[in-house]
N, C-alpha and C. Protein backbone atom coordinates (compact mmCIF):
# COMPACT_ATOMS: atom_id res chain seq x y z
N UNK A 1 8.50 -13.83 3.15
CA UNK A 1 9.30 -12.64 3.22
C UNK A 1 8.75 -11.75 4.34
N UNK A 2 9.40 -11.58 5.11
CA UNK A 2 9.01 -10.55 6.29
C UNK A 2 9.28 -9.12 6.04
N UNK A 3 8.44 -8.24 6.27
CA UNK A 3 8.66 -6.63 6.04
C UNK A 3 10.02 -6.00 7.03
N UNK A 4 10.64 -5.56 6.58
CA UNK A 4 11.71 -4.69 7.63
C UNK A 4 12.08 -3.65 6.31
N UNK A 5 11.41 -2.52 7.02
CA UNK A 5 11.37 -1.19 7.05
C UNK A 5 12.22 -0.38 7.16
N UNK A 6 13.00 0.77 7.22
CA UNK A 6 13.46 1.71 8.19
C UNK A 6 12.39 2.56 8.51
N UNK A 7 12.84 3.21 9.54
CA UNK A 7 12.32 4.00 10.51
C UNK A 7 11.11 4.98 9.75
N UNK A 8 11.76 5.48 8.79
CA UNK A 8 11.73 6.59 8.68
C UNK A 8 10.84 6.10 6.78
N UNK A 9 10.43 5.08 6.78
CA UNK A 9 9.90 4.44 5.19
C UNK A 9 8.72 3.80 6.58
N UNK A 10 8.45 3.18 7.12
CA UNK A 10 7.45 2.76 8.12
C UNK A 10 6.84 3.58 8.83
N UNK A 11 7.36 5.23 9.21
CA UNK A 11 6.64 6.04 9.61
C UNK A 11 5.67 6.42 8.33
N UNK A 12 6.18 6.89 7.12
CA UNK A 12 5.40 7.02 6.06
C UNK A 12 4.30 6.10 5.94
N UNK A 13 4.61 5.22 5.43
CA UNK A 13 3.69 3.97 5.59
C UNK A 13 2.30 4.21 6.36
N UNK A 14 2.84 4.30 7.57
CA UNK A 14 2.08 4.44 8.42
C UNK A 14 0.68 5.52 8.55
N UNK A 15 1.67 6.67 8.76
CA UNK A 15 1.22 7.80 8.04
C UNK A 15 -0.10 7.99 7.23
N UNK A 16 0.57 7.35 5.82
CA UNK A 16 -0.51 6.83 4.67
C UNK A 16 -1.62 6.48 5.24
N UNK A 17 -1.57 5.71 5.91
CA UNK A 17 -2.21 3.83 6.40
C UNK A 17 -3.41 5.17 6.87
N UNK A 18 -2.72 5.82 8.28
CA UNK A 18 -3.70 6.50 8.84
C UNK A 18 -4.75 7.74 8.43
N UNK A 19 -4.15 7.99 7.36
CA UNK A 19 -4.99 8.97 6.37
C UNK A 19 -5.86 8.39 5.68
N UNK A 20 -5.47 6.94 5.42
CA UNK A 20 -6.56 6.29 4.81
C UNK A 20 -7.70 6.06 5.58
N UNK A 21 -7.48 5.67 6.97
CA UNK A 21 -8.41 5.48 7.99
C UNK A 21 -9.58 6.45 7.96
N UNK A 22 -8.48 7.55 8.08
CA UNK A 22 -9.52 8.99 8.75
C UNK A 22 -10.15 8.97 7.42
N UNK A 23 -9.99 8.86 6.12
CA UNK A 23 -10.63 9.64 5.31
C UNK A 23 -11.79 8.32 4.77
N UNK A 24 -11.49 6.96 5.37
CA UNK A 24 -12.45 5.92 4.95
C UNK A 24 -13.51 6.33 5.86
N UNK A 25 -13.37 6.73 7.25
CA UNK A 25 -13.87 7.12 8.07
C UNK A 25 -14.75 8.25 7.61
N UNK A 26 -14.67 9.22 7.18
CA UNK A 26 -15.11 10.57 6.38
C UNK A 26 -15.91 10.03 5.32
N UNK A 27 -15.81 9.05 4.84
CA UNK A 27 -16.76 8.12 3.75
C UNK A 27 -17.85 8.11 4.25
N UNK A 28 -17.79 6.85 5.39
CA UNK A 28 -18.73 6.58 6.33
C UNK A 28 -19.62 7.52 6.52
N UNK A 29 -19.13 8.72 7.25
CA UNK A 29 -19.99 9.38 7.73
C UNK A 29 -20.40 10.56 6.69
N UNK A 30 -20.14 10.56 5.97
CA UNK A 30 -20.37 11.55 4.77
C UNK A 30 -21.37 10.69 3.90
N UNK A 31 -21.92 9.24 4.10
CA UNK A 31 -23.27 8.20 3.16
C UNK A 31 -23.90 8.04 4.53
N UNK A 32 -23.66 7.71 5.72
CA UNK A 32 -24.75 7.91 6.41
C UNK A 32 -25.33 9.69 6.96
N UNK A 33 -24.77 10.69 6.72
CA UNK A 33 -25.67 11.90 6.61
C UNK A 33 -26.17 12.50 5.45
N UNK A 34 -26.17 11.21 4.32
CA UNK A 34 -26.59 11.66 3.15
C UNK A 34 -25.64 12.86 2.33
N UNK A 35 -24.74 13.26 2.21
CA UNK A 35 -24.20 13.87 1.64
C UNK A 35 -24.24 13.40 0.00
N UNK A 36 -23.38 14.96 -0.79
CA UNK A 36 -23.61 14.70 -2.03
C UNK A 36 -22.49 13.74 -2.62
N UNK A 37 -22.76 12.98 -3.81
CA UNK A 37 -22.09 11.41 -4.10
C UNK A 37 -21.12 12.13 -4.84
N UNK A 38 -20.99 13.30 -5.57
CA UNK A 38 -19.43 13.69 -5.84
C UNK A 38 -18.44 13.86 -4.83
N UNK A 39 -18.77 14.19 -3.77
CA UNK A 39 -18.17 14.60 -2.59
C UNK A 39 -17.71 13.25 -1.98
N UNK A 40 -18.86 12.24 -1.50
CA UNK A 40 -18.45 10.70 -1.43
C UNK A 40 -17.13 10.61 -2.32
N UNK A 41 -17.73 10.51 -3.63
CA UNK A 41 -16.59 9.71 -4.62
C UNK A 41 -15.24 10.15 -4.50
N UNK A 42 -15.24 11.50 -4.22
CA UNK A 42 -13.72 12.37 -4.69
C UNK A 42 -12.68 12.19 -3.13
N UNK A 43 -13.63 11.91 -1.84
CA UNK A 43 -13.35 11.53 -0.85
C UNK A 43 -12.74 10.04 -0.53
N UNK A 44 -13.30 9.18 -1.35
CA UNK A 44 -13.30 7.91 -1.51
C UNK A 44 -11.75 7.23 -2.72
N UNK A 45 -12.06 8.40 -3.53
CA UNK A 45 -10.62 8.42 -4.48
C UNK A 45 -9.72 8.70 -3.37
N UNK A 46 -9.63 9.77 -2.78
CA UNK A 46 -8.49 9.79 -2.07
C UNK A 46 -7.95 8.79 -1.41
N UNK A 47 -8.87 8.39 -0.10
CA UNK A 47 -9.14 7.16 0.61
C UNK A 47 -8.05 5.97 -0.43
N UNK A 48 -8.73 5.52 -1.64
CA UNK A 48 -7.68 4.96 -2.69
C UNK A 48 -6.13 5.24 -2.64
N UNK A 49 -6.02 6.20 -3.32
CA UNK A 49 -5.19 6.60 -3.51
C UNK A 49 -3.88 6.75 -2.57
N UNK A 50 -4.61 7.15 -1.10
CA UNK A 50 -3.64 6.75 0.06
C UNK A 50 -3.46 5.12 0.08
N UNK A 51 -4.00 4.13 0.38
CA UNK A 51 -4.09 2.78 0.16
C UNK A 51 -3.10 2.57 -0.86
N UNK A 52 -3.03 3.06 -1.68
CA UNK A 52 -2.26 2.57 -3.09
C UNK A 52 -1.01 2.93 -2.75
N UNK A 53 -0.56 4.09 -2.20
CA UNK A 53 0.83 4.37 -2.06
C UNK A 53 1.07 3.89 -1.04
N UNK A 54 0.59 3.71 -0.01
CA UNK A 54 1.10 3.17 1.13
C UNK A 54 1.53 1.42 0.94
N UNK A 55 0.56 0.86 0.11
CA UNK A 55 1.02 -0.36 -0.72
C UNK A 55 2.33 -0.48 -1.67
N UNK A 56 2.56 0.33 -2.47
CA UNK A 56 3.25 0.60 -3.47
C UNK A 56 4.81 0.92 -2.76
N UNK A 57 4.62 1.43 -1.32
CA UNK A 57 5.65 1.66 -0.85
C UNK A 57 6.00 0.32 0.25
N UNK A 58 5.48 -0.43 0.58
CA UNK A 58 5.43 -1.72 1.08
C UNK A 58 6.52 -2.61 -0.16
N UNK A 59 5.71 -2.56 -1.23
CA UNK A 59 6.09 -3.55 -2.07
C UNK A 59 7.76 -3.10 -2.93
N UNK A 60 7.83 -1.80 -2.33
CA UNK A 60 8.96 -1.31 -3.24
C UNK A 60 10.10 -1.98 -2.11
N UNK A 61 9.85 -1.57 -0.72
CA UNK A 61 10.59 -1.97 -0.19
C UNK A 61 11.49 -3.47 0.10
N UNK A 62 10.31 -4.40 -0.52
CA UNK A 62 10.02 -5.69 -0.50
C UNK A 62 11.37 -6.06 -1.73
N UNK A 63 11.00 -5.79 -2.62
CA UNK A 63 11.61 -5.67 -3.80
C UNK A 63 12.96 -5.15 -3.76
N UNK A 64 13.20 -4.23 -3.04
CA UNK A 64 14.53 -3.50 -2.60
C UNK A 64 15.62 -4.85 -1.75
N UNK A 65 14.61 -5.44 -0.53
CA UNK A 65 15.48 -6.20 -0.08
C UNK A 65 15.31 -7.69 -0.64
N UNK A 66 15.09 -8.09 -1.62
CA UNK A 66 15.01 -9.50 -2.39
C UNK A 66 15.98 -9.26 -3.40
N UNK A 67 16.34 -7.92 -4.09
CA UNK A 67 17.34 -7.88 -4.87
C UNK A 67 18.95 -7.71 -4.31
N UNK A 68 18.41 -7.43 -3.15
CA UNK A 68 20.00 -6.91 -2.00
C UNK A 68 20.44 -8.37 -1.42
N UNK A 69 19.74 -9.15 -1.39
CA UNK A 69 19.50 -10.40 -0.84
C UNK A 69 20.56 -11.68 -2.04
N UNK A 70 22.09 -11.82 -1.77
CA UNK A 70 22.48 -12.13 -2.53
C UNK A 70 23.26 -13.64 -2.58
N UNK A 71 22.27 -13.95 -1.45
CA UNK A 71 22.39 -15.48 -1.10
C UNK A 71 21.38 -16.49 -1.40
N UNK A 72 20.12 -15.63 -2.45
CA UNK A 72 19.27 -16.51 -2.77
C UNK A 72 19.86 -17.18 -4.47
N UNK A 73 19.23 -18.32 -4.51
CA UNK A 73 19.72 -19.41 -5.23
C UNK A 73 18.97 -18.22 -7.00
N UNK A 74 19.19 -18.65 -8.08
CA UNK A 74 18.43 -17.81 -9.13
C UNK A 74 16.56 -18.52 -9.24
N UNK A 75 16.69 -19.76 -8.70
CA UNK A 75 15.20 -20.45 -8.54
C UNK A 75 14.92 -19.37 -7.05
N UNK A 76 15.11 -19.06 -6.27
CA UNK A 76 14.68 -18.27 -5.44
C UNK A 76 14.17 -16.99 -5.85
N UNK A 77 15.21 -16.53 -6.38
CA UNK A 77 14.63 -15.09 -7.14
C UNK A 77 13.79 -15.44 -7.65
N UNK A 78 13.68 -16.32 -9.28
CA UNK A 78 12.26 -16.45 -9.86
C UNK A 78 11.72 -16.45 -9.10
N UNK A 79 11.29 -16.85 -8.13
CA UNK A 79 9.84 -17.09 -7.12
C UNK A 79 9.52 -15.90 -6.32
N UNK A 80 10.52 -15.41 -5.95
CA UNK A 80 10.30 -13.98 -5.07
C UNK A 80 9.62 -12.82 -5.97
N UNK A 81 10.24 -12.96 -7.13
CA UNK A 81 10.21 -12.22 -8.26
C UNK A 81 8.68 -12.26 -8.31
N UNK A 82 8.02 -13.83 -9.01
CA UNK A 82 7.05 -14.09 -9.16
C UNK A 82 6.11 -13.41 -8.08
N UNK A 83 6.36 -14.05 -6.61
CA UNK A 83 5.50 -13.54 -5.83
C UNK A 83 5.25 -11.79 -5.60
N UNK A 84 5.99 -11.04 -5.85
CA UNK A 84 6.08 -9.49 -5.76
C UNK A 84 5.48 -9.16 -6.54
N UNK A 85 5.73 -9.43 -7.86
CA UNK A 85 4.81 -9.07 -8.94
C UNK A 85 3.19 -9.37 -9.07
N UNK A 86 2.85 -10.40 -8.34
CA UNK A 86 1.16 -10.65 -7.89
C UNK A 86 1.27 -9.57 -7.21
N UNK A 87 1.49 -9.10 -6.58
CA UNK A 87 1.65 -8.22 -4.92
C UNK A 87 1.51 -7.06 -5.44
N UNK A 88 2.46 -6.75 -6.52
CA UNK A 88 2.13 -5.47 -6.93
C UNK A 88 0.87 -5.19 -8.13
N UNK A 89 0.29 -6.36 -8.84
CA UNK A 89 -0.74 -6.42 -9.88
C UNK A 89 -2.07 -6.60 -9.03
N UNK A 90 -1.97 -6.79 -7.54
CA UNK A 90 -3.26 -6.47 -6.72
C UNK A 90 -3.41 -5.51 -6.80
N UNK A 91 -2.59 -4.34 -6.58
CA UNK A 91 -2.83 -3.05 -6.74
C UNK A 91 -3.16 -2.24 -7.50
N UNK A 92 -2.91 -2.71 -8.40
CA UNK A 92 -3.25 -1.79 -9.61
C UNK A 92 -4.58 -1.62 -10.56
């Protein structure tokens, strides 16, 4: 299954993606200057938490076009089905 997005669900995405960066980034450098480990952790939740939606919105989309998709056989669906649902139980 290949991702296709709109514009404007892939900027989000993205978005996410890059907040996750900066703030995995802010991890980093917040355990190598020794900082305090609540501050790590609650930094690090976030970090999560962006990851998770930015996933969650991947997989919704995924899901959106496998059900719109009305040329697959019902053994197709089971399997798509199947595979999305791993996809989304990584996440969680």
């Amino acid at each position: 299954m290949q991702l296709d997005m709109a514009a404007d669900e892939l900027k989000s995405v993205l978005n996410r993606l890059r907040r996750a960066q900066g703030q995995i980034s802010g991890v980093i450098r917040m355990i190598e200057e020794g900082k305090d480990c609540e501050d790590v952790v609650t930094q690090l939740a976030a970090a999560s938490r962006a990851l998770d939606r930015a996933g969650f919105s991947i997989i919704a989309t995924g899901l959106e076009q496998c059900l719109a998709d009305e040329a697959q056989t019902p053994a197709d669906k089971d399997r798509m089905r199947a595979r999305l649902e791993k996809l989304f139980l990584s996440l969680a």
